[in-house]
Protein backbone atom coordinates (compact mmCIF):
# COMPACT_ATOMS: atom_id res chain seq x y z
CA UNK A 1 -27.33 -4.13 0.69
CA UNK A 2 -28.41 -4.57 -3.07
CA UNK A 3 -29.18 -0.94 -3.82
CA UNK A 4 -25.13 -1.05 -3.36
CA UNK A 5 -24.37 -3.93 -5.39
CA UNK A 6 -24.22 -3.38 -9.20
CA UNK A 7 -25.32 -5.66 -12.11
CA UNK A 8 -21.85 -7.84 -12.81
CA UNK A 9 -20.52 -7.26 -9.27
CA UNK A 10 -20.12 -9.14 -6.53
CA UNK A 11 -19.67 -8.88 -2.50
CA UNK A 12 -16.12 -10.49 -1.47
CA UNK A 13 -15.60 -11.12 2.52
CA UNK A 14 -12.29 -9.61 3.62
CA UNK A 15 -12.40 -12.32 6.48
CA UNK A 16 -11.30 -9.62 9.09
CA UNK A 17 -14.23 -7.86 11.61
CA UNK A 18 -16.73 -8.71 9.03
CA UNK A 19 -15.71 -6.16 6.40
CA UNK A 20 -16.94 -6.61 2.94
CA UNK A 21 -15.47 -5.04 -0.64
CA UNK A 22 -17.75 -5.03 -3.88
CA UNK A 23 -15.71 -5.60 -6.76
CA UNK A 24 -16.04 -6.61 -10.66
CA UNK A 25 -14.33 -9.14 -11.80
CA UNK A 26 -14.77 -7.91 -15.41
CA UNK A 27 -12.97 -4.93 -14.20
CA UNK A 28 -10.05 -4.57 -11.95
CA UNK A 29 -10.04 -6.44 -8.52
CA UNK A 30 -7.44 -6.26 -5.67
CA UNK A 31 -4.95 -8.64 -5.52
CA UNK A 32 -2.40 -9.96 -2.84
CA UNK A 33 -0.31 -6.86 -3.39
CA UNK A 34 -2.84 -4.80 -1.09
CA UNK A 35 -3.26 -7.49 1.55
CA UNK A 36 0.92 -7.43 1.96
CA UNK A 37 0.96 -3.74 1.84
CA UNK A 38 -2.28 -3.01 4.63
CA UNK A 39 -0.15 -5.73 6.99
CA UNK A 40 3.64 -3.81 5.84
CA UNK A 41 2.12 -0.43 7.27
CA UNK A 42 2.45 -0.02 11.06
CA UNK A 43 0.46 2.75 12.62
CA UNK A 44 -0.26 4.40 15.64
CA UNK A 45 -3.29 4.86 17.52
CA UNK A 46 -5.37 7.84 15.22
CA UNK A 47 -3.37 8.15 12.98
CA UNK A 48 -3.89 10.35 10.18
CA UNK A 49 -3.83 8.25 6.98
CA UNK A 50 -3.61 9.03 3.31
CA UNK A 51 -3.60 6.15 0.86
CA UNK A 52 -3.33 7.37 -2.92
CA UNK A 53 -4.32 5.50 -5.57
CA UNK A 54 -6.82 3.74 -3.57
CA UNK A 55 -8.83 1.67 -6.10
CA UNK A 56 -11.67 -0.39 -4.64
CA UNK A 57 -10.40 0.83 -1.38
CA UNK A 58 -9.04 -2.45 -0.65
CA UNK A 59 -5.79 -0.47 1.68
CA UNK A 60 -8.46 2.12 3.38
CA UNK A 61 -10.95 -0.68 4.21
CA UNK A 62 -7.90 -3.46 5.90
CA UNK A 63 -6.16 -0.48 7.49
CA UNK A 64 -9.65 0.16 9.18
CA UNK A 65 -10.21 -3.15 10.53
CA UNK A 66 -6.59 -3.58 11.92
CA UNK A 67 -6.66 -0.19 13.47
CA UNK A 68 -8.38 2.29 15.76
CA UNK A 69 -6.90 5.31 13.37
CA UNK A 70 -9.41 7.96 13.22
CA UNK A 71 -9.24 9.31 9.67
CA UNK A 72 -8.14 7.41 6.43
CA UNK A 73 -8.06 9.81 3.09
CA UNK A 74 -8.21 7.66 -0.08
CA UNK A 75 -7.36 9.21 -3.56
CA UNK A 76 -8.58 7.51 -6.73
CA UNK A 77 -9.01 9.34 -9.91
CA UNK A 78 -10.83 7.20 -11.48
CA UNK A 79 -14.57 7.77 -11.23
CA UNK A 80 -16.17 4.61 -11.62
CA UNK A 81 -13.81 3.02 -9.59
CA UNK A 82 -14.38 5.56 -6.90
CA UNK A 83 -17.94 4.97 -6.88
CA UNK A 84 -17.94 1.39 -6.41
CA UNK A 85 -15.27 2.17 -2.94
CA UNK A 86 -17.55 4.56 -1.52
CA UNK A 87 -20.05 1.71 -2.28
CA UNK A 88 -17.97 -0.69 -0.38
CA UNK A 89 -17.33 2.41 2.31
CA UNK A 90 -21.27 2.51 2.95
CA UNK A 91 -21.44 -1.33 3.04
CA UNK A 92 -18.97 -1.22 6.20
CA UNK A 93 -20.62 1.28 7.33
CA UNK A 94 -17.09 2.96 7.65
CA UNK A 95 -18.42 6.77 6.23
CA UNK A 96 -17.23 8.08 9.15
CA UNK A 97 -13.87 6.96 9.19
CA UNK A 98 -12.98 6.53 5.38
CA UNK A 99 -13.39 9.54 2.72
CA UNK A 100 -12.32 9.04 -1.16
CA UNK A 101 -11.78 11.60 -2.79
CA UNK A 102 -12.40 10.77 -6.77
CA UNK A 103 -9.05 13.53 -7.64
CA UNK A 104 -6.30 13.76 -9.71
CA UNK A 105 -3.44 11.99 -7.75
CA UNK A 106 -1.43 15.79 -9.24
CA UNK A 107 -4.25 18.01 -7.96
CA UNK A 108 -4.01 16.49 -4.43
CA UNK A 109 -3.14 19.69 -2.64
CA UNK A 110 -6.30 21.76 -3.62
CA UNK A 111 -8.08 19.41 -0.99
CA UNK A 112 -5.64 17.83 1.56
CA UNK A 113 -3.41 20.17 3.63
CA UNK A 114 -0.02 19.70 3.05
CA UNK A 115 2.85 18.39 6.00
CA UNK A 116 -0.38 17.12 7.62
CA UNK A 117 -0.44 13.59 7.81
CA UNK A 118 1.20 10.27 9.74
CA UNK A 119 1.21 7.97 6.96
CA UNK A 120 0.56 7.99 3.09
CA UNK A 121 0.25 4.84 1.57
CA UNK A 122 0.47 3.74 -2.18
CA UNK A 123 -0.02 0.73 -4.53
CA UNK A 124 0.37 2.72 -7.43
CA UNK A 125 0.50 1.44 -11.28
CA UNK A 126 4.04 -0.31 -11.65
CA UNK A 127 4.72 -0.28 -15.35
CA UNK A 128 6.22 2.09 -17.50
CA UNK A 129 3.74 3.95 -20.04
CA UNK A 130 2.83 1.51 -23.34
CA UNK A 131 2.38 3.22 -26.61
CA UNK A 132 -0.39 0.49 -27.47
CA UNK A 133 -2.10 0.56 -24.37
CA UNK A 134 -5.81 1.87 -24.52
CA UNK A 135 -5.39 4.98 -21.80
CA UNK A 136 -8.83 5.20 -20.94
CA UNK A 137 -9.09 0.92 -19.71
CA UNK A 138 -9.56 0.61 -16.06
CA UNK A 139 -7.16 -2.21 -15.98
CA UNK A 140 -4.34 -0.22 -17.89
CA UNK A 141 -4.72 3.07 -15.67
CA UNK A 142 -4.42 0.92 -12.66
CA UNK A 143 -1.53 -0.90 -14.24
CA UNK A 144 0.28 1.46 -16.18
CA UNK A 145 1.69 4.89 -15.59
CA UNK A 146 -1.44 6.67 -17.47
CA UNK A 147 -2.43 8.99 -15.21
CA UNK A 148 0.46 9.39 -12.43
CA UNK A 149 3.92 8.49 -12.62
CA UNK A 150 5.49 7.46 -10.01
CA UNK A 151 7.76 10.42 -9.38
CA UNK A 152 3.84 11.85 -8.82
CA UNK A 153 3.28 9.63 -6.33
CA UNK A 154 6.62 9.78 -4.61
CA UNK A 155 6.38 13.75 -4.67
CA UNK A 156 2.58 14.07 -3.30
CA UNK A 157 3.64 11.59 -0.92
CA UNK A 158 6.35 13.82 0.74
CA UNK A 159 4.26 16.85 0.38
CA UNK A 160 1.29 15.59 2.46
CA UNK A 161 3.45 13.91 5.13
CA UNK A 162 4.20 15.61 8.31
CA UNK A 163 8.36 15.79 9.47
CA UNK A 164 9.12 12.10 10.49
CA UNK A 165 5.88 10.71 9.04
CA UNK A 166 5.87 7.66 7.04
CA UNK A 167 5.37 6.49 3.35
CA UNK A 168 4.45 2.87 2.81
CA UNK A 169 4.20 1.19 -0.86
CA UNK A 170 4.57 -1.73 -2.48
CA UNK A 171 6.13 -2.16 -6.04
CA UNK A 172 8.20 -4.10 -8.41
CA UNK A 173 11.73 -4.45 -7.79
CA UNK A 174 12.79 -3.70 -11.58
CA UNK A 175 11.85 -0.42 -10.48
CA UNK A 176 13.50 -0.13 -7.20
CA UNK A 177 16.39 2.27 -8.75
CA UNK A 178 13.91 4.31 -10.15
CA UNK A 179 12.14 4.13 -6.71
CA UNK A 180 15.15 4.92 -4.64
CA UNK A 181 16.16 7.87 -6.43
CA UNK A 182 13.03 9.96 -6.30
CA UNK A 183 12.60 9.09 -2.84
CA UNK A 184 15.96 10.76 -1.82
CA UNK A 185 14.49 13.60 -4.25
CA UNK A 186 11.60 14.12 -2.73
CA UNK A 187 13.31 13.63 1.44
CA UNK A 188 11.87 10.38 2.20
CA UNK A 189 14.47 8.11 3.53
CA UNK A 190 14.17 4.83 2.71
CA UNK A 191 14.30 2.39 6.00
CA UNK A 192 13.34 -1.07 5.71
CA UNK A 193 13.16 -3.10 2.16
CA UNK A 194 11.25 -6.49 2.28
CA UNK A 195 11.55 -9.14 -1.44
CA UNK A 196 8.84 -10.44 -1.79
CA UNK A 197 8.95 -14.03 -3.64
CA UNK A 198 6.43 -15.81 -5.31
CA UNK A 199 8.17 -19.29 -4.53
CA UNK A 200 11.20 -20.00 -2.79
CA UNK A 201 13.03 -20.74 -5.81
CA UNK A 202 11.96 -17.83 -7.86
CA UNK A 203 13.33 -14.42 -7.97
CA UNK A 204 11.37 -11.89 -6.06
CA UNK A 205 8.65 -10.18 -8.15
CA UNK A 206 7.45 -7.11 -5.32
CA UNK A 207 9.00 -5.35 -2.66
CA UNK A 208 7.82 -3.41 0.20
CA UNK A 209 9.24 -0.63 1.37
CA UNK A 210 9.10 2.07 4.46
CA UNK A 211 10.30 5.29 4.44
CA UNK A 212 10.53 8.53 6.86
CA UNK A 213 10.48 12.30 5.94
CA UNK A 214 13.43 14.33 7.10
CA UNK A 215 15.54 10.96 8.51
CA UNK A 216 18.52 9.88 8.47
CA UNK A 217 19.78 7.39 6.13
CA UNK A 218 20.12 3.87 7.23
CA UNK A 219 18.26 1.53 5.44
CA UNK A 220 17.15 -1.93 6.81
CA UNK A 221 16.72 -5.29 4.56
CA UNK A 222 14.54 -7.42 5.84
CA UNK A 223 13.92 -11.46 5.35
CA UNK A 224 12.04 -12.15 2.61
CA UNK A 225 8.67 -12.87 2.13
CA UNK A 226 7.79 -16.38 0.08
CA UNK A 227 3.99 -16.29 -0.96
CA UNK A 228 3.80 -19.97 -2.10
CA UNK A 229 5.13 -23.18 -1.19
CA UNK A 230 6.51 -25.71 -4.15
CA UNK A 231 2.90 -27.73 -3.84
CA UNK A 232 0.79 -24.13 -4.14
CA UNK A 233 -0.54 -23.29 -1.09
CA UNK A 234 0.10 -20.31 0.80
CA UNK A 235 3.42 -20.30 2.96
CA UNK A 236 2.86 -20.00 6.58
CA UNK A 237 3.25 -16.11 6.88
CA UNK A 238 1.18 -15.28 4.34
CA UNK A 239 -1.51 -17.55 6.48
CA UNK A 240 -0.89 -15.33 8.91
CA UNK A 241 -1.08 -12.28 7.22
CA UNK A 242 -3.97 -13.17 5.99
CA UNK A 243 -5.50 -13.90 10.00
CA UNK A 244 -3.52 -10.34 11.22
CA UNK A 245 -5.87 -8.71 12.91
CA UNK A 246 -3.73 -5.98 14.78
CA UNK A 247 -1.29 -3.38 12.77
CA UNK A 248 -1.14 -0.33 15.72
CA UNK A 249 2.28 0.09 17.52
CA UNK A 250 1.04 1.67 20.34
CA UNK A 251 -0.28 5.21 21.47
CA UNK A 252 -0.22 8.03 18.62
């Protein structure tokens, strides 16, 4: 295992099957926003995944564990970052089920086929681009709409997914206007909205949201998710989040 490890990195346990990630906490690690995405996504039995912008390959790596789904496509443009998911990958021992493909997010096409897939996935940078921002910082690429926007993401998404597939992502609700508009764009219909809260007296600060190619509109709001209780620990659901060990709906 420490041929896989780097100097400054360390080996986190995902507390589900065994699974492992590497990260660097001098760098950019996952945070809860993954964790409430991977348990958002439902799937059927092997399905054909495609999670873009896939980081550490936190999403891939949880959608694994919680599924039998054959195939998981990660896209991550960011080389280093790549490397040290592919290292993660190996550690799992998950080559055969989990590819990432170190890509432009735009150039997507040239190596996935189009109308393809069951699900695309997506945790992609929330915040607007920053004139003072340093555009070549790991943490500001994976923050900040450097390299994608997220009309890029919304558009890739729609072009990969098969009629009736679904798109799965998590984001920040100061964006959700922004969010529902290139989603009608781009013919994926948004179906079921979830707040997400950090407290239960504090205005939500993520949402999750579902969406189908080609569908009718008729969109769902569901109850919302509180992450803390007032004395700081985790709420209930998110403990069980956290202990999910079963996302598939069924037979593909």
């Amino acid at each position: 295992m420490t041929d896989l490890v780097y100097e400054h990195e360390r080996v986190d346990d995902l507390q589900l099957n065994n699974l492992k990630i590497i990260q660097n906490p001098k760098g950019f690690c996952f945070s809860i926003d993954a964790v409430l995405l991977a348990n958002f996504v439902s799937l059927k039995k092997n399905a054909q995944i495609v999670d873009l912008g896939s980081g550490t390959g936190i999403i891939p790596i949880l959608l694994a564990g919680k599924s039998k789904t054959s195939h998981i496509s990660g896209v991550e443009i960011q080389s280093e970052v790549a490397n040290m998911a592919n290292r993660s990958i190996k550690l799992n021992k998950l080559e055969d089920r989990i590819e990432i493909l170190n890509i432009d997010l735009n150039n997507t096409e040239e190596y996935l086929d189009i109308n393809k897939y069951d699900v695309v996935t997506s945790n992609p940078p929330y915040m607007y681009p920053d004139g003072n921002i340093n555009i070549d910082d790991k943490k500001a690429i994976s923050r900040h709409e450097v390299k994608c926007s997220l009309e890029d993401v919304v558009r890739t998404a729609s072009r990969l997914l098969k009629h009736n597939g679904r798109f799965f992502m998590v984001h920040r609700p100061i964006r959700l206007a922004d969010i529902m508009v290139y989603l009608r764009q781009y013919k994926l219909e948004p179906k079921k909205l979830k707040f997400v809260h950090p407290t239960y007296n504090k205005k939500p600060n993520l949402i999750l949201i579902e969406c189908v190619k080609c569908a009718k509109p008729e969109l769902k709001i569901l109850d919302p998710l509180y992450v803390y209780k007032e004395n700081g620990e985790y709420t209930d659901e998110i403990y069980s989040i956290y202990s999910k060990k079963q996302i598939e709906k069924g037979e593909s």
